[in-house]
Each structure stands twice: as structure tokens, then as C-alpha cells.
PDB file of N, CA and C in Angstrom:
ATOM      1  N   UNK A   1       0.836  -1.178   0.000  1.00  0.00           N
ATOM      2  CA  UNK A   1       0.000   0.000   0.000  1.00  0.00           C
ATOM      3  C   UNK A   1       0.886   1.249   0.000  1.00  0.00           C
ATOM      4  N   UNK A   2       0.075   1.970  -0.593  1.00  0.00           N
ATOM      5  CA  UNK A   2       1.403   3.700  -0.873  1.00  0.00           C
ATOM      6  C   UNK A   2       0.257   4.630   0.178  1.00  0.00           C
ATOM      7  N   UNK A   3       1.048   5.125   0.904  1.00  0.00           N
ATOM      8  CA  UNK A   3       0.278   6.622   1.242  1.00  0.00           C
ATOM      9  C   UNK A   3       1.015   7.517   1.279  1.00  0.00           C
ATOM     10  N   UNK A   4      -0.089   8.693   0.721  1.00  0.00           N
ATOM     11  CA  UNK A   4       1.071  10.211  -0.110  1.00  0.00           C
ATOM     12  C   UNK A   4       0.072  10.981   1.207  1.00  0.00           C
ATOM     13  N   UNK A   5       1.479  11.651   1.758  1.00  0.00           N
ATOM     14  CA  UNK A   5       0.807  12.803   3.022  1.00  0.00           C
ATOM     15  C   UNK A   5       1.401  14.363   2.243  1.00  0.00           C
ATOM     16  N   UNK A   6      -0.275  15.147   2.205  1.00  0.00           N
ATOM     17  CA  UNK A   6       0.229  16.724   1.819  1.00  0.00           C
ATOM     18  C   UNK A   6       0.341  16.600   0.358  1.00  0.00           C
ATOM     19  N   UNK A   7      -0.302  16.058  -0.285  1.00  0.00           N
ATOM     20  CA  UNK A   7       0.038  16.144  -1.931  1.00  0.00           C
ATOM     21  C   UNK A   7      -0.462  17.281  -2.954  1.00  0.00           C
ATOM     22  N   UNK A   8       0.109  18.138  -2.761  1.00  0.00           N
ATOM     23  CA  UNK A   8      -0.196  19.630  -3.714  1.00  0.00           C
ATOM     24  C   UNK A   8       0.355  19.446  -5.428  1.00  0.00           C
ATOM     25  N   UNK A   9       0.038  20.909  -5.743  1.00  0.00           N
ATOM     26  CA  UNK A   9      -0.174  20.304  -6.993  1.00  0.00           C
ATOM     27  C   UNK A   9       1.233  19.880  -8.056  1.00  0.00           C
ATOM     28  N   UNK A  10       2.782  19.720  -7.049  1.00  0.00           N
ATOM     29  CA  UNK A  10       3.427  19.025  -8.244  1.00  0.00           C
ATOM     30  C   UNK A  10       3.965  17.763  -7.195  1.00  0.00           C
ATOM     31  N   UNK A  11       3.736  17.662  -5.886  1.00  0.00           N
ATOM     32  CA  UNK A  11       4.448  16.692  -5.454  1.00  0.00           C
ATOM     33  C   UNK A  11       4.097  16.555  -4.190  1.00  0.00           C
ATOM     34  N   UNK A  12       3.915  15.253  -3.454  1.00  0.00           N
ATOM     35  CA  UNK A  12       3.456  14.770  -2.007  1.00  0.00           C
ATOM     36  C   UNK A  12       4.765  15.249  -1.077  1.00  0.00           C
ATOM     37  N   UNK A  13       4.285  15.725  -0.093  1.00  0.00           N
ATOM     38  CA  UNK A  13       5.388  16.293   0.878  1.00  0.00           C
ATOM     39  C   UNK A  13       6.188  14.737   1.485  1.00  0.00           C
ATOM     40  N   UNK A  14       5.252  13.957   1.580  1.00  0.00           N
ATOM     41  CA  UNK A  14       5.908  12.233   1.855  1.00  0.00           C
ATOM     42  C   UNK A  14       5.451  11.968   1.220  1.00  0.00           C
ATOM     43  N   UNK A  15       5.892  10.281   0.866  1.00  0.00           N
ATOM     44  CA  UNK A  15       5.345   9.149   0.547  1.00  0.00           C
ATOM     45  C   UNK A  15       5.858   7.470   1.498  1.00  0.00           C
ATOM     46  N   UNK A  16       4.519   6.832   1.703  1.00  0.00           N
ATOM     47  CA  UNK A  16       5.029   6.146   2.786  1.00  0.00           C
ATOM     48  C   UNK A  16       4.733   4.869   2.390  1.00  0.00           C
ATOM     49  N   UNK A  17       5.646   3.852   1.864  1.00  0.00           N
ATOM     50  CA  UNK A  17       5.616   2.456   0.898  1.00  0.00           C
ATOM     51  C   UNK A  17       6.662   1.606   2.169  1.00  0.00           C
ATOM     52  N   UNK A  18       6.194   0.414   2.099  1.00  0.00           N
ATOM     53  CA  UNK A  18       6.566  -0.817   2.923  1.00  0.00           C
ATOM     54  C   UNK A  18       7.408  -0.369   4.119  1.00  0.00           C
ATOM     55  N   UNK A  19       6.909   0.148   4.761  1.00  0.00           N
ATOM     56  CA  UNK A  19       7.374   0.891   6.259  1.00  0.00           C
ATOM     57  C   UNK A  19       8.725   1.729   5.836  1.00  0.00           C
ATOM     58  N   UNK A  20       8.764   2.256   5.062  1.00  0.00           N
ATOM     59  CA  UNK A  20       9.477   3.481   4.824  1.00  0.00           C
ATOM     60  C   UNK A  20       8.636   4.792   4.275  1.00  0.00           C
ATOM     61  N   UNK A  21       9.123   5.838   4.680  1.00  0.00           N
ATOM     62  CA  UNK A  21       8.578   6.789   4.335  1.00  0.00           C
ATOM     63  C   UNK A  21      10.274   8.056   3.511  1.00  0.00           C
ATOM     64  N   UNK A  22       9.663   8.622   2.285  1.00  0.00           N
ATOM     65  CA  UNK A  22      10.523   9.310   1.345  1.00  0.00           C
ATOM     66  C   UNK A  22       9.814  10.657   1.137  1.00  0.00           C
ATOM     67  N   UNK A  23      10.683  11.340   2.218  1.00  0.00           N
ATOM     68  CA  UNK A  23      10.231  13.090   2.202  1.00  0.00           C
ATOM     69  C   UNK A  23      10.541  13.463   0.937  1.00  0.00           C
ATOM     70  N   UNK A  24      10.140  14.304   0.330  1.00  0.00           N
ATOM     71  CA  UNK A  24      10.657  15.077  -0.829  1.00  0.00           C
ATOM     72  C   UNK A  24      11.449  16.083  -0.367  1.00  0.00           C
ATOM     73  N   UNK A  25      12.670  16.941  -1.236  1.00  0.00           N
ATOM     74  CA  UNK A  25      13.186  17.774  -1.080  1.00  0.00           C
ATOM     75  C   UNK A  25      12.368  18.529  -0.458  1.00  0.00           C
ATOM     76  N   UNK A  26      12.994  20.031   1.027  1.00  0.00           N
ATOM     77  CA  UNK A  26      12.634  20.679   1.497  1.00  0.00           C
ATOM     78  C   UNK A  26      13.319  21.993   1.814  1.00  0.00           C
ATOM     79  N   UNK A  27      12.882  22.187   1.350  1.00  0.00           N
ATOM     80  CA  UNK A  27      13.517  24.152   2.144  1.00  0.00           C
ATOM     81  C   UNK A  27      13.185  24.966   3.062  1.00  0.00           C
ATOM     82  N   UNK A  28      13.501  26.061   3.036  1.00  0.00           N
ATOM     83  CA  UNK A  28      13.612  26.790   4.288  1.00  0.00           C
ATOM     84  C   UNK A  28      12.302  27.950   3.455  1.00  0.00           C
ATOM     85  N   UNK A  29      11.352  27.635   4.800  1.00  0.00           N
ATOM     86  CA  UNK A  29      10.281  29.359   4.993  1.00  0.00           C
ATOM     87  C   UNK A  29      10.154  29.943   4.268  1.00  0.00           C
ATOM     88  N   UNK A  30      11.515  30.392   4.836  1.00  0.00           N
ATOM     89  CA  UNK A  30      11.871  31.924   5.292  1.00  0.00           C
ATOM     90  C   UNK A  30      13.537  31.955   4.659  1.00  0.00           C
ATOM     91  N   UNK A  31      13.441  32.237   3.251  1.00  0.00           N
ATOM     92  CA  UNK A  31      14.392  32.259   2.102  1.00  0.00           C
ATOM     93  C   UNK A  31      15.561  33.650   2.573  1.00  0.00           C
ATOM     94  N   UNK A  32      15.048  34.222   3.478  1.00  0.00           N
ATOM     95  CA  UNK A  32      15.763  35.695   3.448  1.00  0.00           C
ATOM     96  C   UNK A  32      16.863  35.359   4.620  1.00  0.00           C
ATOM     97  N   UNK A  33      16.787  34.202   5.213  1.00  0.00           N
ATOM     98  CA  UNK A  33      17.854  33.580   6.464  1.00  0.00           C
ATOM     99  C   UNK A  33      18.792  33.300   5.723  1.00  0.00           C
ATOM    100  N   UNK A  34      20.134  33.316   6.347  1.00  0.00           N
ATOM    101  CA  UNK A  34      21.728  32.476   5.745  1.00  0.00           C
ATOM    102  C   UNK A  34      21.242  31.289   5.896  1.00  0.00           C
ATOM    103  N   UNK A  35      22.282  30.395   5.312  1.00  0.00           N
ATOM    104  CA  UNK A  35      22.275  28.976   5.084  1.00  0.00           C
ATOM    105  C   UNK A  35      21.931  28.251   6.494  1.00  0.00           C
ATOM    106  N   UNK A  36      22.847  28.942   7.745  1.00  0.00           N
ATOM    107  CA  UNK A  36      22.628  28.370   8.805  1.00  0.00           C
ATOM    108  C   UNK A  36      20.684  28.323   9.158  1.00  0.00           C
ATOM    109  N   UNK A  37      20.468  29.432   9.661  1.00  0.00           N
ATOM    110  CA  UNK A  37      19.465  29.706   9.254  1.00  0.00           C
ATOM    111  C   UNK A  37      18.054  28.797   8.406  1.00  0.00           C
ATOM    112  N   UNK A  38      18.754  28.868   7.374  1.00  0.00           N
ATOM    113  CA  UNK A  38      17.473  27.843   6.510  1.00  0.00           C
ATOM    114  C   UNK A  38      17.535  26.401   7.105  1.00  0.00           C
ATOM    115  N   UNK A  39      19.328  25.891   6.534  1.00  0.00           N
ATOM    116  CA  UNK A  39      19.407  24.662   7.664  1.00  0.00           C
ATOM    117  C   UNK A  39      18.253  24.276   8.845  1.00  0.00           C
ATOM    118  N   UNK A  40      18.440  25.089  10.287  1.00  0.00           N
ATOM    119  CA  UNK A  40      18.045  24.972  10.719  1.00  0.00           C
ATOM    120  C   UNK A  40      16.291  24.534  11.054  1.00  0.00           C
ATOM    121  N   UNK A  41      15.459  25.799   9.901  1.00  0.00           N
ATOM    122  CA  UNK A  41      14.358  25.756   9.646  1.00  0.00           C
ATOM    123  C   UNK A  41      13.798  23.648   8.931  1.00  0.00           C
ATOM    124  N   UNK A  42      14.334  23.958   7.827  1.00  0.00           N
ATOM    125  CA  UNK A  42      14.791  22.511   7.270  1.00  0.00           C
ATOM    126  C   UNK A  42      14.779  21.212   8.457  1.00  0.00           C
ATOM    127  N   UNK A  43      15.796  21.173   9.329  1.00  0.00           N
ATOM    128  CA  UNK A  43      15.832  20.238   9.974  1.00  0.00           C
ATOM    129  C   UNK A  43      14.290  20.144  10.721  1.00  0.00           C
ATOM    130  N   UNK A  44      13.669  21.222  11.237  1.00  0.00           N
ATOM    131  CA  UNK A  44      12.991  21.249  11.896  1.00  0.00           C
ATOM    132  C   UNK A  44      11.357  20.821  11.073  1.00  0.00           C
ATOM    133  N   UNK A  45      11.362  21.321   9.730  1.00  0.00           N
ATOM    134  CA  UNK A  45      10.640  20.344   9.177  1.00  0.00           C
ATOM    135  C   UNK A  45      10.847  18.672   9.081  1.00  0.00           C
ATOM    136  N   UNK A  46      11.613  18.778   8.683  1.00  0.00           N
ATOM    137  CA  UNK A  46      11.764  17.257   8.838  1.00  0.00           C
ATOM    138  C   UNK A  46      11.638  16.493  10.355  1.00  0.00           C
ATOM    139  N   UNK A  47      12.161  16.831  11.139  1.00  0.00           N
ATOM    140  CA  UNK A  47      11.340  16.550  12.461  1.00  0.00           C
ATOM    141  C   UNK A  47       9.871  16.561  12.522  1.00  0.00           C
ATOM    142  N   UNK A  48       8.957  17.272  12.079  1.00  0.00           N
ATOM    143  CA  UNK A  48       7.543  17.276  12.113  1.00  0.00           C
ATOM    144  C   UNK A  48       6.950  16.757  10.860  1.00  0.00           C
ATOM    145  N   UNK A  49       7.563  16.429   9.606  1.00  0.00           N
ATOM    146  CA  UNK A  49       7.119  15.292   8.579  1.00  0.00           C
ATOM    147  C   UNK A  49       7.323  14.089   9.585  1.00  0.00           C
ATOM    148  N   UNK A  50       8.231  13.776   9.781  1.00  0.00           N
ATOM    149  CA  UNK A  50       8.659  12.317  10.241  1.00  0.00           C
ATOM    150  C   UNK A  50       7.975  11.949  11.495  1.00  0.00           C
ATOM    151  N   UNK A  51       7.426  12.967  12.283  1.00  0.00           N
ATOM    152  CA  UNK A  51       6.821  12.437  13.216  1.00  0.00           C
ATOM    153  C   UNK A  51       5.580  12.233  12.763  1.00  0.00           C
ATOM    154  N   UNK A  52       5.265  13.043  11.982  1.00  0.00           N
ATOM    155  CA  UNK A  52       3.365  13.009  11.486  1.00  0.00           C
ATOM    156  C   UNK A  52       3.203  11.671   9.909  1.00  0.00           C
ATOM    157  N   UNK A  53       4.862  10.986  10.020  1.00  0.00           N
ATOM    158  CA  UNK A  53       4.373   9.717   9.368  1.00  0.00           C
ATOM    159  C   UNK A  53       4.607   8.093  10.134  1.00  0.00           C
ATOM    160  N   UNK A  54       4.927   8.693  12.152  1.00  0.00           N
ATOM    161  CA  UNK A  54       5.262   7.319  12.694  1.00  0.00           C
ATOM    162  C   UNK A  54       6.813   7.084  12.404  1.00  0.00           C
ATOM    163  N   UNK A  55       7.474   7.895  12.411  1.00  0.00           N
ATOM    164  CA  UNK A  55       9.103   8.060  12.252  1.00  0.00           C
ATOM    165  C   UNK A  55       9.769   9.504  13.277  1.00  0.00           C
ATOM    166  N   UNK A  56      11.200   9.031  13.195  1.00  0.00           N
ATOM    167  CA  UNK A  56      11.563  10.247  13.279  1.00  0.00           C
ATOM    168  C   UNK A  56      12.908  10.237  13.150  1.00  0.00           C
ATOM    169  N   UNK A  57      13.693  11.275  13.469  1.00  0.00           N
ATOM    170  CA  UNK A  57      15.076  11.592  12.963  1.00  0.00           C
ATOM    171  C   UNK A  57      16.196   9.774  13.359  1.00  0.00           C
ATOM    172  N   UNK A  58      15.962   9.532  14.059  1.00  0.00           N
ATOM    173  CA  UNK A  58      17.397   8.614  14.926  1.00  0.00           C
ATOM    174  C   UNK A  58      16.559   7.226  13.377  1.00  0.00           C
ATOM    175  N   UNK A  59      15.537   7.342  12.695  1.00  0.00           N
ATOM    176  CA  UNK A  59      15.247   6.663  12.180  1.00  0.00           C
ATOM    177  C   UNK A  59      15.559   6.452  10.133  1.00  0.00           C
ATOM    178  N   UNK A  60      16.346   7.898  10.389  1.00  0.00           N
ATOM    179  CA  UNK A  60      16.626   7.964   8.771  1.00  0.00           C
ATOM    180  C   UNK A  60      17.340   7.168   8.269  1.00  0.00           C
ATOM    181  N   UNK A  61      17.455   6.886   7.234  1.00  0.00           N
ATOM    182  CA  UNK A  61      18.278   6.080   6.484  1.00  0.00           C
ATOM    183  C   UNK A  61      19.492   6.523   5.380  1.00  0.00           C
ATOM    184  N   UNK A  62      18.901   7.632   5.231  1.00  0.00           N
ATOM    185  CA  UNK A  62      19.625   8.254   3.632  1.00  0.00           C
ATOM    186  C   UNK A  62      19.014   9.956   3.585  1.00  0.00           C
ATOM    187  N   UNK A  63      20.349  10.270   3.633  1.00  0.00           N
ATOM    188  CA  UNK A  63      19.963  12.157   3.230  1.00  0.00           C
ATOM    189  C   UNK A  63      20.638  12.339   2.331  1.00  0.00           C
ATOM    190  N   UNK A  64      20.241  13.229   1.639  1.00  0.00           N
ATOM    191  CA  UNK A  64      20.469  14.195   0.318  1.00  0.00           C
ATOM    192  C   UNK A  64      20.596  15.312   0.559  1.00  0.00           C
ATOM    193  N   UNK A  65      21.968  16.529   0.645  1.00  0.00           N
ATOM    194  CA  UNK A  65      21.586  17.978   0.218  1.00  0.00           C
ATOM    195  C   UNK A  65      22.717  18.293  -0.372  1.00  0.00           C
ATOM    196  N   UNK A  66      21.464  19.571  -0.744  1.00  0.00           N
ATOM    197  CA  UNK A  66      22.191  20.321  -2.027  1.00  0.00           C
ATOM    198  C   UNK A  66      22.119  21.625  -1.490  1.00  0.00           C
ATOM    199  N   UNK A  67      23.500  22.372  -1.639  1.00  0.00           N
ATOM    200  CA  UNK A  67      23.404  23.476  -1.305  1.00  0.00           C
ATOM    201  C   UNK A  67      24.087  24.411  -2.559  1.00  0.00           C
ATOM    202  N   UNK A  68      23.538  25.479  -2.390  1.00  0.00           N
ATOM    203  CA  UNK A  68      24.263  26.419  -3.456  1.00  0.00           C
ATOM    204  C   UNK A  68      25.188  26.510  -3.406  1.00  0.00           C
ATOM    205  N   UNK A  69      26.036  26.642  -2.438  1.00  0.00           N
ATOM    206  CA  UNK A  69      27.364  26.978  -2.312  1.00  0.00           C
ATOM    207  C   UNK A  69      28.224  25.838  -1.288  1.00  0.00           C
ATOM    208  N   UNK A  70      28.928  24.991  -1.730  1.00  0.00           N
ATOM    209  CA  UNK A  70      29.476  24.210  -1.334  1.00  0.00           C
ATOM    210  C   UNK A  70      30.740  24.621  -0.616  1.00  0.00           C
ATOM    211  N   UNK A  71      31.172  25.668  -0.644  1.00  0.00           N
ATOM    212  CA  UNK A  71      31.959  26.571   0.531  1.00  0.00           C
ATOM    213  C   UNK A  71      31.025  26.757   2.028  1.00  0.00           C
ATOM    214  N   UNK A  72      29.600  26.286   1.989  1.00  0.00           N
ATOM    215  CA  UNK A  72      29.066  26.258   2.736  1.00  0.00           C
ATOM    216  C   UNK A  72      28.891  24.936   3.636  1.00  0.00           C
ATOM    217  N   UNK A  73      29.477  23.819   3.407  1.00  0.00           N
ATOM    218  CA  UNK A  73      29.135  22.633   3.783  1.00  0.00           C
ATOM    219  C   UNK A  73      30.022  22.422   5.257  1.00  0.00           C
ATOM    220  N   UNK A  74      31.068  23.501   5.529  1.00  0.00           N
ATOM    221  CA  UNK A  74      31.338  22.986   7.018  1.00  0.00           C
ATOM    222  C   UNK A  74      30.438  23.659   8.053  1.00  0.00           C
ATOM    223  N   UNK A  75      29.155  24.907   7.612  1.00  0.00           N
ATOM    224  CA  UNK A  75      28.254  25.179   8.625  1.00  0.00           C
ATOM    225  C   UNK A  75      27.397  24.507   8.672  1.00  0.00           C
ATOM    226  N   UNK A  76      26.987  23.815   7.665  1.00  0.00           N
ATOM    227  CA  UNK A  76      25.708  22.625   7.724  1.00  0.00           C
ATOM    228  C   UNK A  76      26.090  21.941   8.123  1.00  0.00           C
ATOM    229  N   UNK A  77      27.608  21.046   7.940  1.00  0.00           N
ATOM    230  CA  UNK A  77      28.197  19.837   8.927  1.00  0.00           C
ATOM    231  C   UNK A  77      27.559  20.096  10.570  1.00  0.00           C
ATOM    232  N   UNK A  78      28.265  21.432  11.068  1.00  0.00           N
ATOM    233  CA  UNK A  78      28.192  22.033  12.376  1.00  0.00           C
ATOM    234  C   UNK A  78      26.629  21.482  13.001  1.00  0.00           C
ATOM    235  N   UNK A  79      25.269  22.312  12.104  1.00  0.00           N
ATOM    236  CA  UNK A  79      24.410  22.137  12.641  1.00  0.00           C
ATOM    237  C   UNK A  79      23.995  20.622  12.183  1.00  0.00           C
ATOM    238  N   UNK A  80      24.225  19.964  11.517  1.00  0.00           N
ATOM    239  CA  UNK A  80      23.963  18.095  11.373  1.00  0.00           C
ATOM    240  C   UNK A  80      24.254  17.751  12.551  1.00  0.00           C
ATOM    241  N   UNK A  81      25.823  17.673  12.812  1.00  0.00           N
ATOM    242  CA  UNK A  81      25.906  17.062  13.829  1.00  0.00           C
ATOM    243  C   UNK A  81      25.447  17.541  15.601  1.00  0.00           C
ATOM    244  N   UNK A  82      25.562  18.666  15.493  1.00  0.00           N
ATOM    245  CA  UNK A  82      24.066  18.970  16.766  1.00  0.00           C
ATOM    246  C   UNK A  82      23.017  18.269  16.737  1.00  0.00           C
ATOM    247  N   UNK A  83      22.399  17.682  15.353  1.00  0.00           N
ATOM    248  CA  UNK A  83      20.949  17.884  14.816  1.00  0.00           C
ATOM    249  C   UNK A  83      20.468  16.365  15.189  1.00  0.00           C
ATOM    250  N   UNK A  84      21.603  15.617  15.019  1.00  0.00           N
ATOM    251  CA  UNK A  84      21.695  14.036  15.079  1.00  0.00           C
ATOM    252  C   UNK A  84      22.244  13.572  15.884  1.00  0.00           C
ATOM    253  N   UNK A  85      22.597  12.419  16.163  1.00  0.00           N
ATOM    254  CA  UNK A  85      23.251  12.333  17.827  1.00  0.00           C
ATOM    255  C   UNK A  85      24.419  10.909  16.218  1.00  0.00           C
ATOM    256  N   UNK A  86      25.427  10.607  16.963  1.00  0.00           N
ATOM    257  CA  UNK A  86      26.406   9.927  16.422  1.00  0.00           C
ATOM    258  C   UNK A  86      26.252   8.645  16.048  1.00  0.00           C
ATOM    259  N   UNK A  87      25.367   8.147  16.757  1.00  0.00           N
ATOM    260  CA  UNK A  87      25.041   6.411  16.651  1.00  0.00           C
ATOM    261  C   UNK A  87      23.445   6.428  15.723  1.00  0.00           C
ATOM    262  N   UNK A  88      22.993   7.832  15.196  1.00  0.00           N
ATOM    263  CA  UNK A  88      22.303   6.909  14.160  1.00  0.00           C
ATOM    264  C   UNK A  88      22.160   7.628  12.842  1.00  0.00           C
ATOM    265  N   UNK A  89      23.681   7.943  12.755  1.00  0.00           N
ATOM    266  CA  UNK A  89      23.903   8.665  11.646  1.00  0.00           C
ATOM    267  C   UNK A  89      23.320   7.819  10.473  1.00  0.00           C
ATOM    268  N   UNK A  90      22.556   8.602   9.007  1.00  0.00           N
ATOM    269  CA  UNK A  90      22.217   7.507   8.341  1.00  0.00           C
ATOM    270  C   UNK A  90      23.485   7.811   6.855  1.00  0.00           C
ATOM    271  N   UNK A  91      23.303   7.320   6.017  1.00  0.00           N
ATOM    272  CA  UNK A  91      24.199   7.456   4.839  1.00  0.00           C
ATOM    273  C   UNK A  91      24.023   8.946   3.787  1.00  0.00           C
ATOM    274  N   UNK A  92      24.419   9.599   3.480  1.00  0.00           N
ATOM    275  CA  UNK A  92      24.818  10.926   3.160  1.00  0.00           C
ATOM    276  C   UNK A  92      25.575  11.414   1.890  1.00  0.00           C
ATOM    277  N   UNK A  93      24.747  11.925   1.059  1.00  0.00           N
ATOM    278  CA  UNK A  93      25.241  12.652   0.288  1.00  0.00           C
ATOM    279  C   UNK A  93      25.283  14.493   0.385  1.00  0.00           C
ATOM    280  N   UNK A  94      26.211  15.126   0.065  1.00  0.00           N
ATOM    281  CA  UNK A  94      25.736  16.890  -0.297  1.00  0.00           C
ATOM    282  C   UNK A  94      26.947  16.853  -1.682  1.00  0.00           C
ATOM    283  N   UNK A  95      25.980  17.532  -2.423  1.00  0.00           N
ATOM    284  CA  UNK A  95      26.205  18.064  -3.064  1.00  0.00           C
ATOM    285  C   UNK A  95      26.178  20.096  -3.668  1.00  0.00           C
ATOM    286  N   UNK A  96      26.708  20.334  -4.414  1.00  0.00           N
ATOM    287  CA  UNK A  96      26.288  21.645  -4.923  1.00  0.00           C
ATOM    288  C   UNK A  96      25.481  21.591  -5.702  1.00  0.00           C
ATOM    289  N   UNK A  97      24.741  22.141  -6.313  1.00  0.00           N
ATOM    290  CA  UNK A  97      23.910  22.560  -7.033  1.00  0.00           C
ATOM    291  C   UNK A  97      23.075  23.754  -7.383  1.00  0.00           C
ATOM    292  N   UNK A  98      22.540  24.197  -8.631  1.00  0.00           N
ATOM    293  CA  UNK A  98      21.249  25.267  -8.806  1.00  0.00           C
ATOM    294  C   UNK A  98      20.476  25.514  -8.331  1.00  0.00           C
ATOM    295  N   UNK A  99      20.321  25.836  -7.232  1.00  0.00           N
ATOM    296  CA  UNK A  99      18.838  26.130  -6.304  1.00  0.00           C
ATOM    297  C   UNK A  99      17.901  27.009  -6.859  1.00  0.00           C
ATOM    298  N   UNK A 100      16.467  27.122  -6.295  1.00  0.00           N
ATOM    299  CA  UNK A 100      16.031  27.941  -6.771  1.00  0.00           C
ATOM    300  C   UNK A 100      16.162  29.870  -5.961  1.00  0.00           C
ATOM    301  N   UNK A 101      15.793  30.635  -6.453  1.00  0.00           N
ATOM    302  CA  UNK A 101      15.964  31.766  -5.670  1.00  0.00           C
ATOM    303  C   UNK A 101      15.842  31.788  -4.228  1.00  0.00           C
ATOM    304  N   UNK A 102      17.232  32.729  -4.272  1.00  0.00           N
ATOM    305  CA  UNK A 102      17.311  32.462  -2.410  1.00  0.00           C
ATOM    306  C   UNK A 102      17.252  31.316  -1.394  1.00  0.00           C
ATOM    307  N   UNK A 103      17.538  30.124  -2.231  1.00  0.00           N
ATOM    308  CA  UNK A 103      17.677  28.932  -1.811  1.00  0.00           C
ATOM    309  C   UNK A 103      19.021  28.722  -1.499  1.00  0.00           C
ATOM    310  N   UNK A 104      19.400  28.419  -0.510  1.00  0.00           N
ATOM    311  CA  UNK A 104      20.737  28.339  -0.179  1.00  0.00           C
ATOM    312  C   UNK A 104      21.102  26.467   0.446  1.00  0.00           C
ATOM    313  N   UNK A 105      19.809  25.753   0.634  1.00  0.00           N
ATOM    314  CA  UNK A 105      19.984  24.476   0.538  1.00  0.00           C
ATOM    315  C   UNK A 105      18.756  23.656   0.281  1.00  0.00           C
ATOM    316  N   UNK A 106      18.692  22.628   0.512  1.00  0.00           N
ATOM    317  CA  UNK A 106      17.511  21.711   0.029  1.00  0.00           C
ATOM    318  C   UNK A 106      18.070  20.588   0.675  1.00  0.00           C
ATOM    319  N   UNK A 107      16.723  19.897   1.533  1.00  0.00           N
ATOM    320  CA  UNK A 107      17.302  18.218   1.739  1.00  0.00           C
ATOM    321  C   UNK A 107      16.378  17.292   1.749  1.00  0.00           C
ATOM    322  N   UNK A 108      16.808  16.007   1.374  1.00  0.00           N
ATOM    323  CA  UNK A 108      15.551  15.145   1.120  1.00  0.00           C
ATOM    324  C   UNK A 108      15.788  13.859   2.112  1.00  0.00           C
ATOM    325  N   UNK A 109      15.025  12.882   2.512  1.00  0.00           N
ATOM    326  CA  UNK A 109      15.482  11.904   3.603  1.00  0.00           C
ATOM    327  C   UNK A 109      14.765  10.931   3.290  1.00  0.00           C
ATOM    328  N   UNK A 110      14.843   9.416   3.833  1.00  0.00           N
ATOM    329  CA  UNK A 110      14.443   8.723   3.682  1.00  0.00           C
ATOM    330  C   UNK A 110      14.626   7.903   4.760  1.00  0.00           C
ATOM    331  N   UNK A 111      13.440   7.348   5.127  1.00  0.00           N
ATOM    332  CA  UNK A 111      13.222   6.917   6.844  1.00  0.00           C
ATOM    333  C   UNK A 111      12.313   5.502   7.386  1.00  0.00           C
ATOM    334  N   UNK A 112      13.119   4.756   8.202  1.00  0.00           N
ATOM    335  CA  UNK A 112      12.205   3.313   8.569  1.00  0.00           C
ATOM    336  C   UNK A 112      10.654   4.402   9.265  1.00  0.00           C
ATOM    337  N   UNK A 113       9.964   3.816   8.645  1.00  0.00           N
ATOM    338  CA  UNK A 113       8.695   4.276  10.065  1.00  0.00           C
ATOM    339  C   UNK A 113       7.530   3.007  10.517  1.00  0.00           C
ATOM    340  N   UNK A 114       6.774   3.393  11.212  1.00  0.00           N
ATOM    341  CA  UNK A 114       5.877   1.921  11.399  1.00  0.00           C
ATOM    342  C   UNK A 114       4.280   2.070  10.772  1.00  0.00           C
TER     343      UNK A 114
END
């Protein structure tokens, strides 16, 4: 069984298939914050997707981000590892990339839930 939570009109904010659930890319609000900033906002969505699909952070499996500026990746390191505790780090990519305006990152996750 698939269930799509929040599905507007180009894409479901989750999707939740054989006890995993696959956030879609997410950004920050409030576009006018620094990277730290959006980061932060970001994580904190994803904390409240994952809880409102029976998951949560110590439960991810796989992150994705992309940030505009990859000179930026030792302040996002900073707030990750605040964000996560060490023992349930999941597997990790960042990359750079084209964001859209005033986007300074984007992240997507993928998570055991029940």
C-alpha cells in the first residue's frame, strides 16, 4: 500500500511504501535567512514530517543535500551534527547545485517508520 501525506499540486510532501517513508526535497520558509538559518528551519521540518508519518530523525536512512554553495558545507556539517546524535547517523550525500531563488539548501530523507 502507498500513502502520499500533503500532496499539492506538483508533489506529495511524503510518501510512505513498505514501512518506509521518502520526504521530498525541502527548504527553508523563510528564504531571506543564511544557510545556517534555513538549515536549521529545514531540519525542523523534517522533524515534524517524520513524526506526522510514525518516524523520526534517529530513524533515517539516507539524506540528500544540495546546497548552493558548497563553501558552505562545514556550517551545515556544524548544525547536522548537533541535529543528530552519532550512533544513528544515516548514509549521506551533499552536493552543490542550482537552487532555486534564495535557496541556499535543500534536503531530502528517507526513513524506517511503522
Amino acid at each position: 500500500m502507498i500513502k502520499r501525506i500533503n500532496t499539492g499540486e506538483l508533489v506529495s510532501q511524503a510518501v510512505i511504501h513498505n514501512n518506509t517513508v521518502y520526504v521530498s526535497g525541502l527548504t527553508a520558509p523563510d528564504k531571506t535567512q543564511d544557510v545556517e538559518g534555513q538549515a536549521r528551519q529545514i531540519f525542523g521540518r523534517i522533524d515534524q514530517v517524520l513524526q506526522a508519518t510514525g518516524s523520526d530523525k534517529a530513524r533515517i536512512l539516507t539524506a540528500t543535500i544540495w546546497l548552493a554553495d558548497f563553501g558552505t558545507r562545514a556550517t551545515v556539517n556544524d548544525i547536522w551534527k548537533a541535529w543528530l546524535p552519532k550512533e544513528v547517523l544515516p548514509a549521506r550525500a551533499a552536493v552543490e547545485a542550482e537552487l532555486g531563488e534564495n535557496v541556499l539548501i535543500e534536503v531530502m530523507v528517507q526513513a524506517a517508520c511503522d
